[in-house]
Structure formats: structure tokens, C-alpha cells
PDB file of N, CA and C in Angstrom:
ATOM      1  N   UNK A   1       0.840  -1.173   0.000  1.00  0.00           N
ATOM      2  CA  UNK A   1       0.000   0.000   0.000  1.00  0.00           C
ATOM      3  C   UNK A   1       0.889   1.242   0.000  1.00  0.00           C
ATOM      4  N   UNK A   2       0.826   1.580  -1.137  1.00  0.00           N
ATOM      5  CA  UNK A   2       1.692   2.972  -1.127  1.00  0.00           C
ATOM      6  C   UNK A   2       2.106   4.481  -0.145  1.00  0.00           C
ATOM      7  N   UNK A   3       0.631   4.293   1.097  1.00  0.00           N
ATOM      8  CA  UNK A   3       0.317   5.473   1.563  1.00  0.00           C
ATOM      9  C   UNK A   3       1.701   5.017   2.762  1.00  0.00           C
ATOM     10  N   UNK A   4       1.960   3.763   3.007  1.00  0.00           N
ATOM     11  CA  UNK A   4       3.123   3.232   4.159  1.00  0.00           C
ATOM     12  C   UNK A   4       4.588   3.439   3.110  1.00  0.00           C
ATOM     13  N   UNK A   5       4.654   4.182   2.110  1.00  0.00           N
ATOM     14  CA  UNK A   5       6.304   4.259   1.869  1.00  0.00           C
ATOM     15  C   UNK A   5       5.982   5.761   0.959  1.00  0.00           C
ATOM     16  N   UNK A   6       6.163   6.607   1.962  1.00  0.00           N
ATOM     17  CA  UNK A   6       5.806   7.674   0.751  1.00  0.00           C
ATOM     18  C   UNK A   6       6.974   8.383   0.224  1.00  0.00           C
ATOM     19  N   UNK A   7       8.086   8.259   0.588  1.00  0.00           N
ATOM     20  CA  UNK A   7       9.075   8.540  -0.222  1.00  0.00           C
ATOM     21  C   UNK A   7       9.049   7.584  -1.581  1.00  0.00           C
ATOM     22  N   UNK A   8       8.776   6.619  -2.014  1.00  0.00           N
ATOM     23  CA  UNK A   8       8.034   6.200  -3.165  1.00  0.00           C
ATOM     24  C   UNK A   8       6.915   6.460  -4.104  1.00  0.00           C
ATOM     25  N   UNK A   9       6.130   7.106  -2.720  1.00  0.00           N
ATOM     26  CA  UNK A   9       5.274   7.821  -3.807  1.00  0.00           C
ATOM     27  C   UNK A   9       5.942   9.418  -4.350  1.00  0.00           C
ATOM     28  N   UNK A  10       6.475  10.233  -3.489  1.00  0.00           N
ATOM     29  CA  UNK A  10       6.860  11.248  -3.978  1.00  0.00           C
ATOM     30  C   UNK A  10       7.663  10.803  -5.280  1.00  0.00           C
ATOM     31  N   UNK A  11       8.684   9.763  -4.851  1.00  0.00           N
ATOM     32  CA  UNK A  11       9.998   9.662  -6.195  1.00  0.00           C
ATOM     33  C   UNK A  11       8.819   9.541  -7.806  1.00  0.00           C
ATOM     34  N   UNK A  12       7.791   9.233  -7.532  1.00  0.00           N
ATOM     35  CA  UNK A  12       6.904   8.791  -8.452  1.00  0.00           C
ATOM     36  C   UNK A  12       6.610   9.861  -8.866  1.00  0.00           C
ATOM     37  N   UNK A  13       6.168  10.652  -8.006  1.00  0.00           N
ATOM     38  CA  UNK A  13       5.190  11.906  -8.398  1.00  0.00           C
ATOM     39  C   UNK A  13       6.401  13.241  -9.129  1.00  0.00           C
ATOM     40  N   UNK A  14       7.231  13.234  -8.501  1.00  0.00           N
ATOM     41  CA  UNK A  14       8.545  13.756  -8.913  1.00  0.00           C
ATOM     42  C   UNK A  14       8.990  13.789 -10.584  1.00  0.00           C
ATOM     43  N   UNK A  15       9.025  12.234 -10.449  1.00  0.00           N
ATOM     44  CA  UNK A  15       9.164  11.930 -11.856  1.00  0.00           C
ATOM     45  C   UNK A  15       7.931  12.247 -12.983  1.00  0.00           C
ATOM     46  N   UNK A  16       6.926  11.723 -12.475  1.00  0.00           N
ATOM     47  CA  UNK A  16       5.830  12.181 -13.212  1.00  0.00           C
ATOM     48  C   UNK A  16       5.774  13.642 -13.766  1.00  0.00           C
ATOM     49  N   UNK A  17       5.868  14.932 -12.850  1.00  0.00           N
ATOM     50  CA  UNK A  17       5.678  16.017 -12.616  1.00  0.00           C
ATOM     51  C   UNK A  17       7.183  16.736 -13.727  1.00  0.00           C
ATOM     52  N   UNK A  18       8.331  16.091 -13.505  1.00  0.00           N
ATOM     53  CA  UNK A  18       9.446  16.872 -13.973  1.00  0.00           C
ATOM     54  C   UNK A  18       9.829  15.732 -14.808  1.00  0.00           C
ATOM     55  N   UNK A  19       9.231  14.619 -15.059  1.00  0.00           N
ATOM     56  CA  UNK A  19      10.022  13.631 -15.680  1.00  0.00           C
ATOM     57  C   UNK A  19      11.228  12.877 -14.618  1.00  0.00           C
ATOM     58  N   UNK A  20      12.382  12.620 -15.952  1.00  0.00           N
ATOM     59  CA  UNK A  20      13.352  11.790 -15.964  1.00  0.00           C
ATOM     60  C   UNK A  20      14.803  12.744 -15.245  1.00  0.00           C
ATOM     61  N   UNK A  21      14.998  13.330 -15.752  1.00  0.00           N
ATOM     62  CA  UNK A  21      15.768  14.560 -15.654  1.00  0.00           C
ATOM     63  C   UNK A  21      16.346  15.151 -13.994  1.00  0.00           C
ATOM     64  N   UNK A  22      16.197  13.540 -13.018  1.00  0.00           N
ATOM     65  CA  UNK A  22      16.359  13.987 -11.770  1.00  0.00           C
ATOM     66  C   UNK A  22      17.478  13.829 -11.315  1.00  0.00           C
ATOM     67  N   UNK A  23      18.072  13.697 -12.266  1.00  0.00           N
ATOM     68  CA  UNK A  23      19.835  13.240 -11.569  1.00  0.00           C
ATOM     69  C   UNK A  23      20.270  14.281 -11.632  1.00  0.00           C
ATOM     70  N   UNK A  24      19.936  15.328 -12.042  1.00  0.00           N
ATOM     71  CA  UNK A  24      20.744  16.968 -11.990  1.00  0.00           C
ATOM     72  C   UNK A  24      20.578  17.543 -10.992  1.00  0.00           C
ATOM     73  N   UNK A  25      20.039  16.429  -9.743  1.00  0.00           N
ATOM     74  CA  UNK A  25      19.967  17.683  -8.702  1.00  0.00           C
ATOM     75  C   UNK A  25      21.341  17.342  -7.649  1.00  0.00           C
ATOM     76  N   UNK A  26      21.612  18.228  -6.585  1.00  0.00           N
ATOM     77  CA  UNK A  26      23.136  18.111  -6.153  1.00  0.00           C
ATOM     78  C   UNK A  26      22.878  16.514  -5.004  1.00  0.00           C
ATOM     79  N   UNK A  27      24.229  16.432  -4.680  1.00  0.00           N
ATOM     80  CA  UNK A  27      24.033  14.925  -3.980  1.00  0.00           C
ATOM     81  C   UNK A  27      22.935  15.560  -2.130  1.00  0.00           C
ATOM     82  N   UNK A  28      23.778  16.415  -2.105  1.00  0.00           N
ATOM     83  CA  UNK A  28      23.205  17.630  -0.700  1.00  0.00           C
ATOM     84  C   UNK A  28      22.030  17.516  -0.792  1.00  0.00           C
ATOM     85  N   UNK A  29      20.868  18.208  -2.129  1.00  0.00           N
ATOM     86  CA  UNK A  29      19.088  18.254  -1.862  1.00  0.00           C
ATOM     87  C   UNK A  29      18.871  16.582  -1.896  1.00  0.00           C
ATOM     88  N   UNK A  30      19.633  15.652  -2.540  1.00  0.00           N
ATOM     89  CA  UNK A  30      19.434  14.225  -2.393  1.00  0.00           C
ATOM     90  C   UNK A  30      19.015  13.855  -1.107  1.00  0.00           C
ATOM     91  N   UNK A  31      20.333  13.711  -0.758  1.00  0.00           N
ATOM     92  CA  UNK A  31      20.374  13.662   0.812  1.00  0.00           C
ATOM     93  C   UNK A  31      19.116  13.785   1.501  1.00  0.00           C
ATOM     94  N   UNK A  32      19.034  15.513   1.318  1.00  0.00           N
ATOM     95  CA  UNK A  32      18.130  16.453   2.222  1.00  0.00           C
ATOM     96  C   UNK A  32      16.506  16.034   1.972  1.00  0.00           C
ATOM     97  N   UNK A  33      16.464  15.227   1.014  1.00  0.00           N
ATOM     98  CA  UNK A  33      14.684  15.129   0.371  1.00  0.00           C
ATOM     99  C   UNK A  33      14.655  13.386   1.062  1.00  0.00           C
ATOM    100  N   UNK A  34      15.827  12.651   1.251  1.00  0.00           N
ATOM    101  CA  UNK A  34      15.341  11.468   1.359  1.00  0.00           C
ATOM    102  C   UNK A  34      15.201  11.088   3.110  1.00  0.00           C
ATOM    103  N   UNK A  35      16.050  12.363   3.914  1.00  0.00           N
ATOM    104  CA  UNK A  35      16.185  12.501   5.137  1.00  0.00           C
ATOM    105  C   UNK A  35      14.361  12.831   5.386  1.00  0.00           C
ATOM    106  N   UNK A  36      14.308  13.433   4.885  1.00  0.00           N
ATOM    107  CA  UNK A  36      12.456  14.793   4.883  1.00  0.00           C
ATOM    108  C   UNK A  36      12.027  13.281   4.470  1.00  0.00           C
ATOM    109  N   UNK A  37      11.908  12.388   4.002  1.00  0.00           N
ATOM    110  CA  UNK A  37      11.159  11.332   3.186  1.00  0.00           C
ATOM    111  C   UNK A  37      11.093  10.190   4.689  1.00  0.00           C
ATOM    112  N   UNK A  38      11.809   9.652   4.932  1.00  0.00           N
ATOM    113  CA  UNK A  38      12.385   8.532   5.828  1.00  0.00           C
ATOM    114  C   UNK A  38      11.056   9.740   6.937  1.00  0.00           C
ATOM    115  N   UNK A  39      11.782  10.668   7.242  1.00  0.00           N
ATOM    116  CA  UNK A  39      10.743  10.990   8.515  1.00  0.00           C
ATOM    117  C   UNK A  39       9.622  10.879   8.451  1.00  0.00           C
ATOM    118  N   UNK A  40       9.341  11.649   6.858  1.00  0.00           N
ATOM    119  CA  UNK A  40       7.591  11.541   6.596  1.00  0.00           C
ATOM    120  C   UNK A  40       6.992  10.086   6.713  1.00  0.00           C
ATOM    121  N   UNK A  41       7.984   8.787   6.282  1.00  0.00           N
ATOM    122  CA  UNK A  41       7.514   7.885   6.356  1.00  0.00           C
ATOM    123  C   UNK A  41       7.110   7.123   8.080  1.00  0.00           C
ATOM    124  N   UNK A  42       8.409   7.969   8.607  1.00  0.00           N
ATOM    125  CA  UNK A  42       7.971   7.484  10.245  1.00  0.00           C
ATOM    126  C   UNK A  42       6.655   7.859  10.599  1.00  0.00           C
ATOM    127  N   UNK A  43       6.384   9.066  10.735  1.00  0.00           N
ATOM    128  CA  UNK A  43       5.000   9.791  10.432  1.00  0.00           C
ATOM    129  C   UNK A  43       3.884   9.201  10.088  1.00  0.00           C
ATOM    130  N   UNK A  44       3.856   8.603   8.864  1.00  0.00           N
ATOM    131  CA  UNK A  44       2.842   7.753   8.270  1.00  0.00           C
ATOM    132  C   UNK A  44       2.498   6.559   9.437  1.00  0.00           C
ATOM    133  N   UNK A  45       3.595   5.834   9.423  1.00  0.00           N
ATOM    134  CA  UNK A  45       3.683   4.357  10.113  1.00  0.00           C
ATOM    135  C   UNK A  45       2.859   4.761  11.810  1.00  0.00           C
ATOM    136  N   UNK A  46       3.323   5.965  12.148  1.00  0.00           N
ATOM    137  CA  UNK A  46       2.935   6.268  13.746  1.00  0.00           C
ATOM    138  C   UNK A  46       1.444   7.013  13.719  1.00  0.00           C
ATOM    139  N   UNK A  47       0.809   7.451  12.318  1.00  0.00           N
ATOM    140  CA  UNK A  47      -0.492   7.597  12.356  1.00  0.00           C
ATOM    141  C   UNK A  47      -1.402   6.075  11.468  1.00  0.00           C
ATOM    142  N   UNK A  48      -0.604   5.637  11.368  1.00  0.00           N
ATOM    143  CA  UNK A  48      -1.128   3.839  11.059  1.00  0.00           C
ATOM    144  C   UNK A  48      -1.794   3.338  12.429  1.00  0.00           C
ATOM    145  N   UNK A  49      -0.519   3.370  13.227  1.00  0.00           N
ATOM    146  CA  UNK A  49      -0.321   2.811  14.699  1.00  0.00           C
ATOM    147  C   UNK A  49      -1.496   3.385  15.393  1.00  0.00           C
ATOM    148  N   UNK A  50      -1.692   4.456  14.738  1.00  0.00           N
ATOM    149  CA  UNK A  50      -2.524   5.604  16.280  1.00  0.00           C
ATOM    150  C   UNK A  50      -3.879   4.828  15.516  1.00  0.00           C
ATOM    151  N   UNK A  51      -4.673   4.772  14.419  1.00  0.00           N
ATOM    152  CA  UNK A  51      -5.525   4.154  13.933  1.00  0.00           C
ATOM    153  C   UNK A  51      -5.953   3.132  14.477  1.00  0.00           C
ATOM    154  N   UNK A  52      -5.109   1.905  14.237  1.00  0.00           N
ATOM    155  CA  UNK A  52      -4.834   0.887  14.711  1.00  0.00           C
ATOM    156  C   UNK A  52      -5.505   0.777  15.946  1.00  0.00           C
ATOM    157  N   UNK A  53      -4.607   1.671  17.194  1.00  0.00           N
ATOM    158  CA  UNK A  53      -5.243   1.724  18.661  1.00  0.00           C
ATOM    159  C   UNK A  53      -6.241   2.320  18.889  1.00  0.00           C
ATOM    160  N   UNK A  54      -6.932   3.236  18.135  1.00  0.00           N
ATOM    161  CA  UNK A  54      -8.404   3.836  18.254  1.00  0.00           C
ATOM    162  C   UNK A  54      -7.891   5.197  19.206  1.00  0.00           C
ATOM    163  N   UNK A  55      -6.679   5.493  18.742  1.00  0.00           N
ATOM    164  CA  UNK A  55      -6.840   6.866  18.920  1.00  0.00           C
ATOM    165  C   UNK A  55      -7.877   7.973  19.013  1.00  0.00           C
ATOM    166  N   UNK A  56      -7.817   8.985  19.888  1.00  0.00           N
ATOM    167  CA  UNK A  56      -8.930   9.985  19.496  1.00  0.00           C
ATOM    168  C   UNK A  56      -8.655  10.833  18.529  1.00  0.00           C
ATOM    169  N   UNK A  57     -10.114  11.089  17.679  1.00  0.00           N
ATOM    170  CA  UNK A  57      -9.815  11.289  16.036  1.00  0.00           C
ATOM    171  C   UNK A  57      -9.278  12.912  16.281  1.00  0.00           C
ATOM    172  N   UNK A  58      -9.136  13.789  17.037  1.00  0.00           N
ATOM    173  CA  UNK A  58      -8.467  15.034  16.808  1.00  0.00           C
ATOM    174  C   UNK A  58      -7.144  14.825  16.907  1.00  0.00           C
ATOM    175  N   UNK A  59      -6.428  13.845  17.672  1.00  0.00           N
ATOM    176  CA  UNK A  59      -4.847  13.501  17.835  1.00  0.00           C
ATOM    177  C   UNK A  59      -4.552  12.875  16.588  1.00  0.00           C
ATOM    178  N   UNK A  60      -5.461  12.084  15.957  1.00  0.00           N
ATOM    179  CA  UNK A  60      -5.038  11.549  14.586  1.00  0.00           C
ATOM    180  C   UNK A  60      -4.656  12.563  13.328  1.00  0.00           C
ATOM    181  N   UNK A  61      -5.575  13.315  13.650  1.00  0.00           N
ATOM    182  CA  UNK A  61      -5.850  14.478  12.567  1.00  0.00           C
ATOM    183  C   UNK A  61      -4.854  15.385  12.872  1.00  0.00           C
ATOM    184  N   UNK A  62      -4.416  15.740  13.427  1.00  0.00           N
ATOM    185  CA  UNK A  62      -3.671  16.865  13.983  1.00  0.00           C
ATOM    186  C   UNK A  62      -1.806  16.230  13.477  1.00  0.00           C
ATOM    187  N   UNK A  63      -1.646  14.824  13.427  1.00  0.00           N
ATOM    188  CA  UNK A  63      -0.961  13.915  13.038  1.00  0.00           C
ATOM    189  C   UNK A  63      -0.731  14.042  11.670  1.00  0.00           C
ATOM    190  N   UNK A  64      -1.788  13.869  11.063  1.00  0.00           N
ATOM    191  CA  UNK A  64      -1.897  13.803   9.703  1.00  0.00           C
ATOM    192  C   UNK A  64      -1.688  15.202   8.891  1.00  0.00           C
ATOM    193  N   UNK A  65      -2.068  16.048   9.900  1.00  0.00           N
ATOM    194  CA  UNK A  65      -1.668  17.654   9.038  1.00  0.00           C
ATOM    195  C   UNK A  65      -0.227  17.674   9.293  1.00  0.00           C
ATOM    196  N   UNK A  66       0.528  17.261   9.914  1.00  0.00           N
ATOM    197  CA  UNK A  66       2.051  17.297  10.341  1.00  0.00           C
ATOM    198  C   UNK A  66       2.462  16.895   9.128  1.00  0.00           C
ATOM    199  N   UNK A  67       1.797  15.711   8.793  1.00  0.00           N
ATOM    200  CA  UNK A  67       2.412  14.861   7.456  1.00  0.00           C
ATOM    201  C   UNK A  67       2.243  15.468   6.213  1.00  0.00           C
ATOM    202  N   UNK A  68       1.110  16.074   5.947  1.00  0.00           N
ATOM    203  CA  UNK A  68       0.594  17.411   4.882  1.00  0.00           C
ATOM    204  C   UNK A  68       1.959  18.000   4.561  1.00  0.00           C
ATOM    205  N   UNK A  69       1.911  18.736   6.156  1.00  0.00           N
ATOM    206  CA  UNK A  69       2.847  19.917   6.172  1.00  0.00           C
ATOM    207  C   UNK A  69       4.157  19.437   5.844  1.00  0.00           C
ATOM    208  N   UNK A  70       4.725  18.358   5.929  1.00  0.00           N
ATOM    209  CA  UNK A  70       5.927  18.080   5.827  1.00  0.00           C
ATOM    210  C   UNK A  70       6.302  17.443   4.354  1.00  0.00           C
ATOM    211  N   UNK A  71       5.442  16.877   3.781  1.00  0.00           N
ATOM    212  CA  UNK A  71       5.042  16.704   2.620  1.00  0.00           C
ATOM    213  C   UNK A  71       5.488  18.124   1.677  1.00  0.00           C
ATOM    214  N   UNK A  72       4.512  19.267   1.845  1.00  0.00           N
ATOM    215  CA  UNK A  72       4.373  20.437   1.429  1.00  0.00           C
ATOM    216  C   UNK A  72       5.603  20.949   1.527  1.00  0.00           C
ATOM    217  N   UNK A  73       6.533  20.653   2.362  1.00  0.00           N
ATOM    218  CA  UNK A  73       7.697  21.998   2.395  1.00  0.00           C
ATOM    219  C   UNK A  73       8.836  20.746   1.559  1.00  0.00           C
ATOM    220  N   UNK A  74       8.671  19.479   1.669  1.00  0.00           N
ATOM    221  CA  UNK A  74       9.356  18.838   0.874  1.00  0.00           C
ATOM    222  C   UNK A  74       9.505  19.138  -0.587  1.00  0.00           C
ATOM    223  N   UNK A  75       8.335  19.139  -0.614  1.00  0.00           N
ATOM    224  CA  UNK A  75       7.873  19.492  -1.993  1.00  0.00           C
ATOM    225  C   UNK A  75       8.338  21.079  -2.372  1.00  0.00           C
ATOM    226  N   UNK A  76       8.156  21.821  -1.327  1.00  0.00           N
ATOM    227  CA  UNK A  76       8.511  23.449  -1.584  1.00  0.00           C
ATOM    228  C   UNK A  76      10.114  23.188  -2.146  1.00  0.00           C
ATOM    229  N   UNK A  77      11.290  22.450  -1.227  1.00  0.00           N
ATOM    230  CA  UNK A  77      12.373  22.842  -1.122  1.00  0.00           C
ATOM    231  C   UNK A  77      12.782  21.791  -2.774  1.00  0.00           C
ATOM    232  N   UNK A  78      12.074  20.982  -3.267  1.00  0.00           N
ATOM    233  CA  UNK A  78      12.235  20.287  -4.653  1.00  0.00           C
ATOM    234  C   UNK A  78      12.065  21.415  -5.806  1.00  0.00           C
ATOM    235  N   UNK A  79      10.577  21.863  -5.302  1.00  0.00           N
ATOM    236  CA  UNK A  79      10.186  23.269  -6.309  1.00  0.00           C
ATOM    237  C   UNK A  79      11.549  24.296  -6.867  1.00  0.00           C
ATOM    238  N   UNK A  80      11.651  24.189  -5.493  1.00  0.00           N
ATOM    239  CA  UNK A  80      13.107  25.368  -5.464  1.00  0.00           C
ATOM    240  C   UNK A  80      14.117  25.169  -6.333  1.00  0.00           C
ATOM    241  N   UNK A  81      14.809  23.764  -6.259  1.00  0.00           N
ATOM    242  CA  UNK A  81      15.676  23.381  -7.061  1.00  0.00           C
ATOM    243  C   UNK A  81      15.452  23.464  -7.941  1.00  0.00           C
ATOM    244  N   UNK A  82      14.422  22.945  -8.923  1.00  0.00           N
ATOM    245  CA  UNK A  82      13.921  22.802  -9.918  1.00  0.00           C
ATOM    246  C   UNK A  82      13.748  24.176 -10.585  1.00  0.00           C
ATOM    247  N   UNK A  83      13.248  24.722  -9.817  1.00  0.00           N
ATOM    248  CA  UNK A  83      13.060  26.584 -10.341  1.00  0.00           C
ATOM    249  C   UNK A  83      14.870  26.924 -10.696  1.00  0.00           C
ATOM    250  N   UNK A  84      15.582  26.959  -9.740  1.00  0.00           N
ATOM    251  CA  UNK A  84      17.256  27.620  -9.765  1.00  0.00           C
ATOM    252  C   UNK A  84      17.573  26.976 -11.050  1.00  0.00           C
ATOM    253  N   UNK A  85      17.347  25.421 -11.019  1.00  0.00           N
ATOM    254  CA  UNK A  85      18.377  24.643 -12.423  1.00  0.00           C
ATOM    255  C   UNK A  85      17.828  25.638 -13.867  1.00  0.00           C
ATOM    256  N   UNK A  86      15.788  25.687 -13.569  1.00  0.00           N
ATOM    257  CA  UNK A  86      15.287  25.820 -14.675  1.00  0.00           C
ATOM    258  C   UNK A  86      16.039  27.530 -15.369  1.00  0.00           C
ATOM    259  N   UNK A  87      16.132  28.380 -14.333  1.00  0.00           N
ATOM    260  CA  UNK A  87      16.292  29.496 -14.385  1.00  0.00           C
ATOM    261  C   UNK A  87      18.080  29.481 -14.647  1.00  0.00           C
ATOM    262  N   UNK A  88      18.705  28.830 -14.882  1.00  0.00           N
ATOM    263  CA  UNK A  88      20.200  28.714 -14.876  1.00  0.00           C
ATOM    264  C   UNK A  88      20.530  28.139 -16.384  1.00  0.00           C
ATOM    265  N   UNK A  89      19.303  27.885 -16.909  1.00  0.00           N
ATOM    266  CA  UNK A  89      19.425  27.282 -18.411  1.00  0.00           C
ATOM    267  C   UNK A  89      19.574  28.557 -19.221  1.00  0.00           C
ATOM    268  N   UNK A  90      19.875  28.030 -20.437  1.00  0.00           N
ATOM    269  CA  UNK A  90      19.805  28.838 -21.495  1.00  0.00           C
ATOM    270  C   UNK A  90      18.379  29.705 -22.108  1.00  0.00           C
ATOM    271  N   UNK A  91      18.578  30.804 -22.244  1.00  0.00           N
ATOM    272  CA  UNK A  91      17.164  31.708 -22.460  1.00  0.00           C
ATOM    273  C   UNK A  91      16.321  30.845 -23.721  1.00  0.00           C
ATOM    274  N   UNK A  92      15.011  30.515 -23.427  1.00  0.00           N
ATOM    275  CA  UNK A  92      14.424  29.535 -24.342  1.00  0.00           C
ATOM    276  C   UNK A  92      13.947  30.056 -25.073  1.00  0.00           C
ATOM    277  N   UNK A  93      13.869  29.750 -26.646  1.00  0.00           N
ATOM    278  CA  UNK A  93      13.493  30.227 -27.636  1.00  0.00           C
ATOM    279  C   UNK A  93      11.677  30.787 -27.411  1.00  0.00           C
ATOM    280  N   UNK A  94      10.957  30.198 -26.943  1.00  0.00           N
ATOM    281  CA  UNK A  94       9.825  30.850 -26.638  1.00  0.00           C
ATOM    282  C   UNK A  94       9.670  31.055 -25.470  1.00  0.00           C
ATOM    283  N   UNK A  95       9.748  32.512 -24.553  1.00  0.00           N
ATOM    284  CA  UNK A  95       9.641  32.928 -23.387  1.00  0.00           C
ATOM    285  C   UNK A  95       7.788  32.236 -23.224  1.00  0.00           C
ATOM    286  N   UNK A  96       6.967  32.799 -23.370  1.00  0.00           N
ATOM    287  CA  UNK A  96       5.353  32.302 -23.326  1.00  0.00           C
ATOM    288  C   UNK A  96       5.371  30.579 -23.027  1.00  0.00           C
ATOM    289  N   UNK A  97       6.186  29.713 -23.515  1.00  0.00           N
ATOM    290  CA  UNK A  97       5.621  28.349 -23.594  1.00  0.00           C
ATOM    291  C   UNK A  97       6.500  28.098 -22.121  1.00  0.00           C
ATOM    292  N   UNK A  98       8.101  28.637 -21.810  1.00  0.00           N
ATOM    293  CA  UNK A  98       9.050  28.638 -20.953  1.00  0.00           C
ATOM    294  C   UNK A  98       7.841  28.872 -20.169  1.00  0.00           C
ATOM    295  N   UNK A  99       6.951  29.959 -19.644  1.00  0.00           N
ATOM    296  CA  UNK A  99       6.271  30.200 -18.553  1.00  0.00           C
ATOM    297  C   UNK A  99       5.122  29.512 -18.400  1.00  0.00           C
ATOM    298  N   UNK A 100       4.460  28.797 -19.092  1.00  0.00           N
ATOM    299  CA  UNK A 100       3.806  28.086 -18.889  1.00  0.00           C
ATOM    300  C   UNK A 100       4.182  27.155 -18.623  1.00  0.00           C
ATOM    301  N   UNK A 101       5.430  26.221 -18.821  1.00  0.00           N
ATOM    302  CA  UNK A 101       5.686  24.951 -18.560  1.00  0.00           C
ATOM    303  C   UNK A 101       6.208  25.373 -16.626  1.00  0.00           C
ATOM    304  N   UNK A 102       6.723  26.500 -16.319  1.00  0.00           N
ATOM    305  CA  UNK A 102       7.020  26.351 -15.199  1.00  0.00           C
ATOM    306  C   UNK A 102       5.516  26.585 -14.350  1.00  0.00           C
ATOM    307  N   UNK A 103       4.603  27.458 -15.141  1.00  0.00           N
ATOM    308  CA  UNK A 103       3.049  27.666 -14.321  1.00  0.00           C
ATOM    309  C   UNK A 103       2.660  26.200 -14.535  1.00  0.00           C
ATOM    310  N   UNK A 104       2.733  25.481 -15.136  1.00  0.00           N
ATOM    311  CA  UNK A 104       2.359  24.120 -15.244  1.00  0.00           C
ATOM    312  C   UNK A 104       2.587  23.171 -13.945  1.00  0.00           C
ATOM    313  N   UNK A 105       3.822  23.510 -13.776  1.00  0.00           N
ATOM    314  CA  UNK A 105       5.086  22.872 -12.967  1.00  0.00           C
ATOM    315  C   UNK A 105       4.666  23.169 -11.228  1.00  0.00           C
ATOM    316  N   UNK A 106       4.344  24.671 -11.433  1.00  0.00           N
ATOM    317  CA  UNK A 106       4.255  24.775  -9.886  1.00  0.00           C
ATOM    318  C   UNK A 106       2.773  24.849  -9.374  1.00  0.00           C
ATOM    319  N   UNK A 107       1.790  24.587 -10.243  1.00  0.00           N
ATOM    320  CA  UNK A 107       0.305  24.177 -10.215  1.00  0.00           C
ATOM    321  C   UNK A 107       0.347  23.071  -9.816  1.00  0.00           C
ATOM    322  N   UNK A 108       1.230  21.998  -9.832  1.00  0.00           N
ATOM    323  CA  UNK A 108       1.166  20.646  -9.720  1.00  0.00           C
ATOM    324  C   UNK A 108       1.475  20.385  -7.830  1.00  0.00           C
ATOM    325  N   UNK A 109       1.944  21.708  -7.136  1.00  0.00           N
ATOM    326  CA  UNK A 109       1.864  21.640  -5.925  1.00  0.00           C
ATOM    327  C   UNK A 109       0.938  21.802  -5.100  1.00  0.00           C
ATOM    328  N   UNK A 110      -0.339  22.265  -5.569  1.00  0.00           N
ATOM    329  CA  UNK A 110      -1.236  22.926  -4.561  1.00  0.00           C
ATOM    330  C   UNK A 110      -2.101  21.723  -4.404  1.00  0.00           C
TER     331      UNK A 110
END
């Protein structure tokens, strides 16, 4: 079940979202996204657990926005990279399609 390894689902969604093209990022945001990943996944597993025991549903929930949130800034600090590399390229022959592919790009976060 995918929702118990979500650094798998991100690498998925990652790829989906930017493609193939992910080895250009430095070994450092590597690192830094799979550290943010491993936790999010602890996260997951310890609102499994709280389920499991019949937690009360505001401690669950309150759990689960942690995981949102941590999700979200994962995702922010990927955005980022992705923006610096995109913006470090060569000026693209059509500025209009260039901005849409990045409005494309950062629509895919909300």
C-alpha cells in the first residue's frame, strides 16, 4: 500500500511532474529530500499505529496535518531546485511556452 512508503510515492510523483531529468539535482538536496522522506515515512507508520489503537480522532488528525505539512515543504524545497536549475538554463526560444511549462510545474503543488 503505497500510503506506508511515501518517499516512493513522492519519487513517483517527482518523476511524473518533472520527468526523468532527476539526476541533476546536487548529492546535498538528495540527501536532504530522502532525510524529509524517511521521517515523513515514520509519520505515516505512527499515524497507522494511532488508527490501529483507536486513537482519538483530533490527535489523529492533527498527526496527519504534520504529514501534509511536511510533505508540502518537501515538496517546496524540490520546487526550489527545480526553479534555480530551470532558471540557470539557457534563455528559451519561446519565453510564453518557458512560462507556462514552469506555471504548469508549480500548479502541480497545490
Amino acid at each position: 500500500m503505497d500510503i506506508l512508503y511515501p518517499s516512493i510515492v513522492y519519487w513517483r510523483w517527482c518523476v511524473k511532474v518533472w520527468g526523468e531529468g532527476m539526476e541533476q539535482r546536487s548529492t546535498e538536496l538528495n540527501e536532504e529530500l530522502a532525510t524529509r522522506m524517511r521521517r515523513i515515512e515514520g509519520q505515516v507508520r505512527g499515524v497507522q499505529r494511532m488508527i490501529e489503537e483507536g486513537r482519538d480522532c483530533p490527535e489523529i488528525l492533527q498527526q496527519m496535518t504534520a504529514v501534509r505539512s511536511a510533505m508540502h515543504q518537501a515538496s517546496l524545497l524540490l520546487a526550489r531546485a527545480y526553479m534555480a536549475q530551470y532558471l540557470h538554463e539557457p534563455a528559451p526560444d519561446d519565453p510564453e511556452a518557458a512560462l507556462d511549462k514552469v506555471m504548469t510545474t508549480l500548479s502541480k503543488l497545490g
